[in-house]
PDB file of N, CA and C in Angstrom:
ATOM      1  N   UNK A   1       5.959 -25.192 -28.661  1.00  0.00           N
ATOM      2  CA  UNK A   1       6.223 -25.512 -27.278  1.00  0.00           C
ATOM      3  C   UNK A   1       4.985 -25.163 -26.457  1.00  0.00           C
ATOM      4  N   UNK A   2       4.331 -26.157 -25.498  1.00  0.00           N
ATOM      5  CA  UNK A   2       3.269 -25.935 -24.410  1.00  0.00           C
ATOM      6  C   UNK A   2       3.700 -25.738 -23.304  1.00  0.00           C
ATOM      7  N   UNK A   3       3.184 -24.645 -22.739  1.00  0.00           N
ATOM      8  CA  UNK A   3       3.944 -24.358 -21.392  1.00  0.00           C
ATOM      9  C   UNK A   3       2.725 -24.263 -20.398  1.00  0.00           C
ATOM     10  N   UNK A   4       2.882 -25.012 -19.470  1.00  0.00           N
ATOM     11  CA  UNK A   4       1.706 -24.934 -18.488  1.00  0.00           C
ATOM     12  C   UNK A   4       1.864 -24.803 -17.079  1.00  0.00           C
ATOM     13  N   UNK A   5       1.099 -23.683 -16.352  1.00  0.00           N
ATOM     14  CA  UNK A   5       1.411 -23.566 -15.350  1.00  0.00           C
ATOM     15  C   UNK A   5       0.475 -24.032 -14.177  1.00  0.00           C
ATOM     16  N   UNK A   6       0.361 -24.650 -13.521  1.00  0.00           N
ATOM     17  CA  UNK A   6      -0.718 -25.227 -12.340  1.00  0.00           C
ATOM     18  C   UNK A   6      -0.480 -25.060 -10.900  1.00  0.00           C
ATOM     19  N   UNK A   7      -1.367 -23.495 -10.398  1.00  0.00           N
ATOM     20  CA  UNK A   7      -1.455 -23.150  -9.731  1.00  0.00           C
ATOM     21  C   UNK A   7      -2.041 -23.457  -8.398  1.00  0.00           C
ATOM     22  N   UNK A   8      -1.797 -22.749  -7.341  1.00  0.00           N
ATOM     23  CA  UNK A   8      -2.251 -23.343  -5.771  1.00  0.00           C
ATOM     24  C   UNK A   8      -2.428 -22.112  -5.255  1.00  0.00           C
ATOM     25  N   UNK A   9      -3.591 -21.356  -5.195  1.00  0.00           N
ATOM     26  CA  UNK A   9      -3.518 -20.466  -4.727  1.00  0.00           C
ATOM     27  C   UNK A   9      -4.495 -19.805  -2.699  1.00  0.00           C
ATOM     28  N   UNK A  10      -3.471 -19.127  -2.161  1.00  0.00           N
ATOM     29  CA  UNK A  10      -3.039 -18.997  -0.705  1.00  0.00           C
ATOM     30  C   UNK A  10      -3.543 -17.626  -0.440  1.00  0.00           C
ATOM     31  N   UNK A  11      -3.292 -17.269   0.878  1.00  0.00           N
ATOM     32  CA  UNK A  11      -3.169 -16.114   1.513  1.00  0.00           C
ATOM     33  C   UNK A  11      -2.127 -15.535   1.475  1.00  0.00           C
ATOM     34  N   UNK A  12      -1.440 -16.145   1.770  1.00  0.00           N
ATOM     35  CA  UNK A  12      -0.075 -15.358   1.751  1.00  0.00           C
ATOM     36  C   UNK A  12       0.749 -15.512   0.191  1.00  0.00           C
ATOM     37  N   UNK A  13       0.184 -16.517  -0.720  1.00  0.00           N
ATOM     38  CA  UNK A  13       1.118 -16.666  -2.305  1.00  0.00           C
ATOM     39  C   UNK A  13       0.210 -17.402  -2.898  1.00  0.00           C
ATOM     40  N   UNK A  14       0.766 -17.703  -4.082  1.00  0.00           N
ATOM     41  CA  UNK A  14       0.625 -18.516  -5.231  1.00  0.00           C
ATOM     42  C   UNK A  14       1.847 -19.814  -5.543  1.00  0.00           C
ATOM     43  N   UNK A  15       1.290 -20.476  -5.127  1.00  0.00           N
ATOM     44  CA  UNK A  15       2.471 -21.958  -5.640  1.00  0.00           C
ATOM     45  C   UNK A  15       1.770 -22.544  -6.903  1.00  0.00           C
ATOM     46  N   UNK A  16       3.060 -22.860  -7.671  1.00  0.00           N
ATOM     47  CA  UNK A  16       2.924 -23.255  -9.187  1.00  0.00           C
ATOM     48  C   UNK A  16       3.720 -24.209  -9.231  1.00  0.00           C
ATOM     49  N   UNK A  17       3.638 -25.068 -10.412  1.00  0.00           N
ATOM     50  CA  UNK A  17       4.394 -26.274 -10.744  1.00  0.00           C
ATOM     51  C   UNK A  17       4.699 -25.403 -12.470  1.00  0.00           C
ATOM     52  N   UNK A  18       5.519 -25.790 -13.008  1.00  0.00           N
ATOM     53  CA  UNK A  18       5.718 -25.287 -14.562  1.00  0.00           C
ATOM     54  C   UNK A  18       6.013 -26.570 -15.127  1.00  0.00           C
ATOM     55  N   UNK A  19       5.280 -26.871 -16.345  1.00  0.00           N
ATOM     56  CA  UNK A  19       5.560 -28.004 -17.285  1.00  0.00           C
ATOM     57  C   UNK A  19       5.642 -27.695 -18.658  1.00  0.00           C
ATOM     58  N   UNK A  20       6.196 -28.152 -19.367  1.00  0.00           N
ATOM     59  CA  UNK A  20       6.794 -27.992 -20.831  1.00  0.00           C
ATOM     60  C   UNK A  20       6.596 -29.247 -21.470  1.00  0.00           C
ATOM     61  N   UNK A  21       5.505 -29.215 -22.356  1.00  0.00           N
ATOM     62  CA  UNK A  21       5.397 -30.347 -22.981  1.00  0.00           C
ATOM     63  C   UNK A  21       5.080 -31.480 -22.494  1.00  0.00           C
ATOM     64  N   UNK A  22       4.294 -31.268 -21.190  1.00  0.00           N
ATOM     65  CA  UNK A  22       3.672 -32.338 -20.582  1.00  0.00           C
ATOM     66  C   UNK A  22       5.093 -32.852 -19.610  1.00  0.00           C
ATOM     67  N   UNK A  23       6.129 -32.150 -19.310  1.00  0.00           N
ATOM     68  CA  UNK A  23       7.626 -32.250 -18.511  1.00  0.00           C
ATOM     69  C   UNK A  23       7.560 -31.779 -17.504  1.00  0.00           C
ATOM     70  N   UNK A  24       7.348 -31.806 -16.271  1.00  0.00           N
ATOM     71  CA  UNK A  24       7.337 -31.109 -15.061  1.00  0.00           C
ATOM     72  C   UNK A  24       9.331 -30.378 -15.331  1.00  0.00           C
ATOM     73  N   UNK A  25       9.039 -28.806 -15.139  1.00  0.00           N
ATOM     74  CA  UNK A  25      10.720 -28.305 -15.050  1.00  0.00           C
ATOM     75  C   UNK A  25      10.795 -27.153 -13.717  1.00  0.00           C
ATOM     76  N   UNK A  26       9.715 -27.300 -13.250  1.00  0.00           N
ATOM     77  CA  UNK A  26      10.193 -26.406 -12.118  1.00  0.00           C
ATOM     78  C   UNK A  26       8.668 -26.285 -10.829  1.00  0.00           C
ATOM     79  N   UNK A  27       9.129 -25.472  -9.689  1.00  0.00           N
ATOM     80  CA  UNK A  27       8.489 -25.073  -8.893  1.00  0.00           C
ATOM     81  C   UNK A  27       8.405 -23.888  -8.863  1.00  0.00           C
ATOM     82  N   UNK A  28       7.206 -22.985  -8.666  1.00  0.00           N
ATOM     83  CA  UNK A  28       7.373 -21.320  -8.989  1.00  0.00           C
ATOM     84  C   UNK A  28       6.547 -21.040  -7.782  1.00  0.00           C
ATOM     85  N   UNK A  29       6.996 -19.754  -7.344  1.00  0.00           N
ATOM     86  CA  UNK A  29       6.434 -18.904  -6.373  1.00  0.00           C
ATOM     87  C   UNK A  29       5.970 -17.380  -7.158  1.00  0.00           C
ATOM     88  N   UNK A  30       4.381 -17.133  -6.923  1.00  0.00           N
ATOM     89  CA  UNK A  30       3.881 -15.627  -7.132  1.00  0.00           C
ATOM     90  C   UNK A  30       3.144 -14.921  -5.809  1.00  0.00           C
ATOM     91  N   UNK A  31       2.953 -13.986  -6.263  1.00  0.00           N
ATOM     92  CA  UNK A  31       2.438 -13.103  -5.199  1.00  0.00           C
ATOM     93  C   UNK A  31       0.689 -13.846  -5.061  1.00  0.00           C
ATOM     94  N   UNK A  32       0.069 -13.507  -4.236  1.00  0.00           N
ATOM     95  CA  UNK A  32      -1.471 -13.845  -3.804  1.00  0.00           C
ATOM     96  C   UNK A  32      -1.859 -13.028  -4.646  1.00  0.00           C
ATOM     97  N   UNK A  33      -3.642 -13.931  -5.294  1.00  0.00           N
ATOM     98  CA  UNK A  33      -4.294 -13.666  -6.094  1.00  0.00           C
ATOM     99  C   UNK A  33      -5.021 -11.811  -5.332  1.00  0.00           C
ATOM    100  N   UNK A  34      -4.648 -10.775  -5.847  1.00  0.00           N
ATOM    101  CA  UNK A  34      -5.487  -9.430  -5.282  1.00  0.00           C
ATOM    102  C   UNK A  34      -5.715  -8.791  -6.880  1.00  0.00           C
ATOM    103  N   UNK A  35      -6.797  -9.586  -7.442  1.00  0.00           N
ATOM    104  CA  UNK A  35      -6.949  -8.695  -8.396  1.00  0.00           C
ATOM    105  C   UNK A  35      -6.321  -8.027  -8.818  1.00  0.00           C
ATOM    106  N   UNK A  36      -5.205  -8.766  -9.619  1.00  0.00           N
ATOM    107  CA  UNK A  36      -4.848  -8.236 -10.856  1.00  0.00           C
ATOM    108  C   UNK A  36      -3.917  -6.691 -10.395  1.00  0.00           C
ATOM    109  N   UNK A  37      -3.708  -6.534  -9.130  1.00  0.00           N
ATOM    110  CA  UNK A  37      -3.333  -5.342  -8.644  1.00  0.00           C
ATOM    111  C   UNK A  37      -1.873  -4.867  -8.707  1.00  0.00           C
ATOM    112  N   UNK A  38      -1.369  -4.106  -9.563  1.00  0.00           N
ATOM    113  CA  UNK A  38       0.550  -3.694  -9.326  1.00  0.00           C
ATOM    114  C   UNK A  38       0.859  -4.488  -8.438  1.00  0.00           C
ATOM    115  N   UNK A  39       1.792  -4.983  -8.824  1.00  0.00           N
ATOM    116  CA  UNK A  39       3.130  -5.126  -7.804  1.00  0.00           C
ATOM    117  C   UNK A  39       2.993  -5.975  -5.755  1.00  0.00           C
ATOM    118  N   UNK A  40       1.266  -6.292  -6.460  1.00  0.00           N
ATOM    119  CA  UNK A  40       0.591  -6.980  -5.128  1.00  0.00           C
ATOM    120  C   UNK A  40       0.167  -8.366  -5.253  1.00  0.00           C
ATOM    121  N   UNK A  41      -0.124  -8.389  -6.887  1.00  0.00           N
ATOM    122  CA  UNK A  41      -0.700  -9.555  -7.081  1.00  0.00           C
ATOM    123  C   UNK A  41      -0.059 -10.341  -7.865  1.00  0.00           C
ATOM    124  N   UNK A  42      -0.719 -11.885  -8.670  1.00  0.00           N
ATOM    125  CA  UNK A  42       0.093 -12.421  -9.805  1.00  0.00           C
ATOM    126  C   UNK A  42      -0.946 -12.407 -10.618  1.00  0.00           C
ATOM    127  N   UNK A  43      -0.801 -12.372 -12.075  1.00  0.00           N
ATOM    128  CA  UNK A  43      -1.315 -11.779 -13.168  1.00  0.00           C
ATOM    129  C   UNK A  43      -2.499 -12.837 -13.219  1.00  0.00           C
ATOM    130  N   UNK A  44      -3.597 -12.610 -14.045  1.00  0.00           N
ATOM    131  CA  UNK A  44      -4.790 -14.109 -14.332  1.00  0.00           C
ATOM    132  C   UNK A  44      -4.648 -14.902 -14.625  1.00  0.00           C
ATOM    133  N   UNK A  45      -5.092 -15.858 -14.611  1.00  0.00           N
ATOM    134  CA  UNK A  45      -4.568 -17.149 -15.484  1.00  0.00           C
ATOM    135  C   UNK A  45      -4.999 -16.830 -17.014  1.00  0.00           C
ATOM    136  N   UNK A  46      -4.584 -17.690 -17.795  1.00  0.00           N
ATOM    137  CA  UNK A  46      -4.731 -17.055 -19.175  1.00  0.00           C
ATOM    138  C   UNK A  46      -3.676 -17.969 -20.350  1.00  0.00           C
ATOM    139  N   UNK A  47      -3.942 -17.498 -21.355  1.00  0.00           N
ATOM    140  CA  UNK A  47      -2.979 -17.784 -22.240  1.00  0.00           C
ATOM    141  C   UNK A  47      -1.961 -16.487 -22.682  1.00  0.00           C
ATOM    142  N   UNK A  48      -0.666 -16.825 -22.790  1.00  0.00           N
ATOM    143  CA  UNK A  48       0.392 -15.492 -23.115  1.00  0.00           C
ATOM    144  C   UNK A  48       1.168 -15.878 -23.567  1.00  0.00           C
ATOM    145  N   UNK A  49       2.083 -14.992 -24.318  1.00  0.00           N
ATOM    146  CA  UNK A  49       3.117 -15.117 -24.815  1.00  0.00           C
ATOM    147  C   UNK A  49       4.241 -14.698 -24.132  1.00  0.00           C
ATOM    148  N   UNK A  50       5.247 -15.197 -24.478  1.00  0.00           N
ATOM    149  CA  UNK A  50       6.374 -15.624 -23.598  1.00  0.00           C
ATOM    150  C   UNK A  50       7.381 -14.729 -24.630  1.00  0.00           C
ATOM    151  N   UNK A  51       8.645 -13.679 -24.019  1.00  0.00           N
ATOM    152  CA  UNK A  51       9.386 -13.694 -24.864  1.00  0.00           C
ATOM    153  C   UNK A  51      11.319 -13.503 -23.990  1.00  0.00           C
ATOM    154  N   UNK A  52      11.949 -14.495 -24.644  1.00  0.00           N
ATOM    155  CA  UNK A  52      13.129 -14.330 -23.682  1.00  0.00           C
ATOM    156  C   UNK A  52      13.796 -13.053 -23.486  1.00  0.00           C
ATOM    157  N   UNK A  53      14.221 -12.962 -22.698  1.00  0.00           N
ATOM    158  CA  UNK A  53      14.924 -11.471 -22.288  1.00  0.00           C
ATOM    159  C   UNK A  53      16.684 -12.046 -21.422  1.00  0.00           C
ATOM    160  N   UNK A  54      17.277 -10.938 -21.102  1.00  0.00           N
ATOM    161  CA  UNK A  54      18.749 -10.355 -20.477  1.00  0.00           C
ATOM    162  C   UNK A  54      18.759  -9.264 -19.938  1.00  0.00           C
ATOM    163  N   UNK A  55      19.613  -9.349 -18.535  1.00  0.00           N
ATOM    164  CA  UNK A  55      19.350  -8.116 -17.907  1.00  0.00           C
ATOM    165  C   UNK A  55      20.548  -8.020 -17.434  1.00  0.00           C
ATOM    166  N   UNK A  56      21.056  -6.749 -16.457  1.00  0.00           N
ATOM    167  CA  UNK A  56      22.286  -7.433 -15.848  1.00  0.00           C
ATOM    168  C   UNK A  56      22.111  -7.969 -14.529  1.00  0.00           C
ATOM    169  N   UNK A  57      20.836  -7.135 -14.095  1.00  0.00           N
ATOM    170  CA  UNK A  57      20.419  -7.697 -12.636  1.00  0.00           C
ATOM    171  C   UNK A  57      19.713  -8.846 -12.540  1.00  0.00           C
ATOM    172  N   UNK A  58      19.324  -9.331 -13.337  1.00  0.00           N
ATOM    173  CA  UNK A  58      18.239 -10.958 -13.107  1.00  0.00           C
ATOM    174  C   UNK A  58      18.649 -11.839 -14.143  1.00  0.00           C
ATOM    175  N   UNK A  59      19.949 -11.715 -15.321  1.00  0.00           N
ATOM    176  CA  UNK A  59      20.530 -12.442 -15.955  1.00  0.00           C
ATOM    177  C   UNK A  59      19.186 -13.288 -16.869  1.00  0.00           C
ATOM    178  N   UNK A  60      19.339 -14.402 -17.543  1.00  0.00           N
ATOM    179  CA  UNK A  60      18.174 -14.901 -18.285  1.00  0.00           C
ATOM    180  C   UNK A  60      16.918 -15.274 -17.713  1.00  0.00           C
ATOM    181  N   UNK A  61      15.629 -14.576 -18.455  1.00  0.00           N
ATOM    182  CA  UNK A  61      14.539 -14.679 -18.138  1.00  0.00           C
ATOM    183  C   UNK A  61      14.164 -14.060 -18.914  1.00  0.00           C
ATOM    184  N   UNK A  62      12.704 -14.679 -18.471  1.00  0.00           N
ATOM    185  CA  UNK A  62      11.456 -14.681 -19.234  1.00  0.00           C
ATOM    186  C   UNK A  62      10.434 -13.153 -19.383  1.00  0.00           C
ATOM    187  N   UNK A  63       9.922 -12.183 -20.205  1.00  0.00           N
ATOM    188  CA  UNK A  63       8.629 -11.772 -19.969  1.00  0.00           C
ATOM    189  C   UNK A  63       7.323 -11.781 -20.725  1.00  0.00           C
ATOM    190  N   UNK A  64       6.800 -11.532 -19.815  1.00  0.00           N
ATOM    191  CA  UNK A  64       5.535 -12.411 -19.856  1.00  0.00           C
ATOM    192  C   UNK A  64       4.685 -11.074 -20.824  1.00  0.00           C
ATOM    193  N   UNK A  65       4.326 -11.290 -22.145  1.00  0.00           N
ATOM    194  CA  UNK A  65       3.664 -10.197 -22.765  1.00  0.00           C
ATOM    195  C   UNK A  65       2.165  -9.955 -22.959  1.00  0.00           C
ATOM    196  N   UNK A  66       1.955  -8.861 -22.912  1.00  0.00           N
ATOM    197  CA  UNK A  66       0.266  -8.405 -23.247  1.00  0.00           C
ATOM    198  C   UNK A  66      -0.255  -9.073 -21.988  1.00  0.00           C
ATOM    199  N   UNK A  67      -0.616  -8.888 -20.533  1.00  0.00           N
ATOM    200  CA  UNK A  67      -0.742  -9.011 -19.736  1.00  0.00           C
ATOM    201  C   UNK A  67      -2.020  -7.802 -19.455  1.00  0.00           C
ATOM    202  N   UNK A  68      -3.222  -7.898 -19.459  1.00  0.00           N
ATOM    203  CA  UNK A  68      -4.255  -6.960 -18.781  1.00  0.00           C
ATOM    204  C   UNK A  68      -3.880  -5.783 -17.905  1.00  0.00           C
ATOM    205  N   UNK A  69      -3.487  -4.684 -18.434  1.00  0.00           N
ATOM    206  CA  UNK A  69      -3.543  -3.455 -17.118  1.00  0.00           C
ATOM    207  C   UNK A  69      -1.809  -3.436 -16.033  1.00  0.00           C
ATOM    208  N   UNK A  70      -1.127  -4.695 -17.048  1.00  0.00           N
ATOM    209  CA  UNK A  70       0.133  -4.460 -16.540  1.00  0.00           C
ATOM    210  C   UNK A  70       1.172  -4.416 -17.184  1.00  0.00           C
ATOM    211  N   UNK A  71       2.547  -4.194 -17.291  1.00  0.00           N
ATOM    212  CA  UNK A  71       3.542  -3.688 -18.067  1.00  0.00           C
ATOM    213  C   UNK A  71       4.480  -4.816 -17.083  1.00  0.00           C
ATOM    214  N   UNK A  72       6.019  -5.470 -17.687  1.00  0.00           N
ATOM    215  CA  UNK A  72       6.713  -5.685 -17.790  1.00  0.00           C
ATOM    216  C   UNK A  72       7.176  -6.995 -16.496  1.00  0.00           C
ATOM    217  N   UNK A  73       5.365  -7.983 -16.971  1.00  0.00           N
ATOM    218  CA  UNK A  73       6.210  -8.833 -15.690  1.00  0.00           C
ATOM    219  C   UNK A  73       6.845  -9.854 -16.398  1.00  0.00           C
ATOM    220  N   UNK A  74       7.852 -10.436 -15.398  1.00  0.00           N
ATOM    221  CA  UNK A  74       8.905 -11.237 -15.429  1.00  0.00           C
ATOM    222  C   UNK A  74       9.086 -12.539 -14.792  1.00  0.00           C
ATOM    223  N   UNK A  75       9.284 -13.752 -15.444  1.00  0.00           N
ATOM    224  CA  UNK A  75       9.661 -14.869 -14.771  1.00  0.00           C
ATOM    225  C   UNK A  75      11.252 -15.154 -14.865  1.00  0.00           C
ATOM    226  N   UNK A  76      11.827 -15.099 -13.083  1.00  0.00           N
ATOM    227  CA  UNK A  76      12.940 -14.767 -13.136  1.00  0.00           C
ATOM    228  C   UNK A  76      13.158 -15.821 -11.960  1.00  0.00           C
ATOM    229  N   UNK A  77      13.951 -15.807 -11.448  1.00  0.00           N
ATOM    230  CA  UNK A  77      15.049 -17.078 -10.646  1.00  0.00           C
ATOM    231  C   UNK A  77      14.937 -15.721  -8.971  1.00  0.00           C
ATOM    232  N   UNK A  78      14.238 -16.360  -7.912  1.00  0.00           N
ATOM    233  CA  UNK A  78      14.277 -15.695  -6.875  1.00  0.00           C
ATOM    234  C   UNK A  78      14.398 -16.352  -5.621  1.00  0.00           C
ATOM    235  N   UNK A  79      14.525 -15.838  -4.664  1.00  0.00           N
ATOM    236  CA  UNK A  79      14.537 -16.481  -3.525  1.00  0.00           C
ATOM    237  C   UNK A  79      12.961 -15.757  -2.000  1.00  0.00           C
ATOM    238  N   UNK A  80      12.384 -14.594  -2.852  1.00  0.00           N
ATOM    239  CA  UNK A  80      11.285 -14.161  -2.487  1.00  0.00           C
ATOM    240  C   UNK A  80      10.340 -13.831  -3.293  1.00  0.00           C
ATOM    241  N   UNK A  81       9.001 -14.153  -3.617  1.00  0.00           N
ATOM    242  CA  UNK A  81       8.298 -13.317  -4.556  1.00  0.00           C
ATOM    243  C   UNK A  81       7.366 -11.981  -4.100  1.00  0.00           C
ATOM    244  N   UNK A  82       7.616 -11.638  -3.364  1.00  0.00           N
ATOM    245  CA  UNK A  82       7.560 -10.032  -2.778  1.00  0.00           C
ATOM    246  C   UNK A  82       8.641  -9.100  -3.168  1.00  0.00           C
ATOM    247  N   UNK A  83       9.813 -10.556  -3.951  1.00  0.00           N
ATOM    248  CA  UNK A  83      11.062  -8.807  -3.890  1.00  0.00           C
ATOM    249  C   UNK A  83      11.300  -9.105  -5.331  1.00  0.00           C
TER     250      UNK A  83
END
């Protein structure tokens, strides 16, 4: 499976398109590019591995593994990407 993400990046965010196999399946919101910084920024662009997850608070989703200098991010179903 190819998963590709094509970014737009802002002052205030990151707008993404997500495609699968050359399939457009979604619209994504991240935080603004601040270097790679906790919980401020969205991770580099890059290649990663993907592995599914369950939670009880964010139900099915994605995390995103081996990520540079960060631990346990998540592609999850939101209505802010600050929260």
């Amino acid at each position: 499976m190819d998963l590709l993400l094509q970014r737009q990046y802002f002052k205030e965010g990151t707008h993404s398109a997500l495609f699968i196999n050359g399939c457009f399946i979604c619209f994504m919101i991240e935080l603004p590019w601040l270097d790679n910084k906790r919980q401020v920024s969205c991770i580099p662009e890059g290649a990663y591995e993907l592995e599914a997850r369950t939670s009880s608070r964010l139900g099915n989703h994605l995390h995103v593994k081996s990520v540079k200098g960060r631990q346990l991010i998540l592609i999850h179903q939101a209505n802010d990407a600050a929260k």
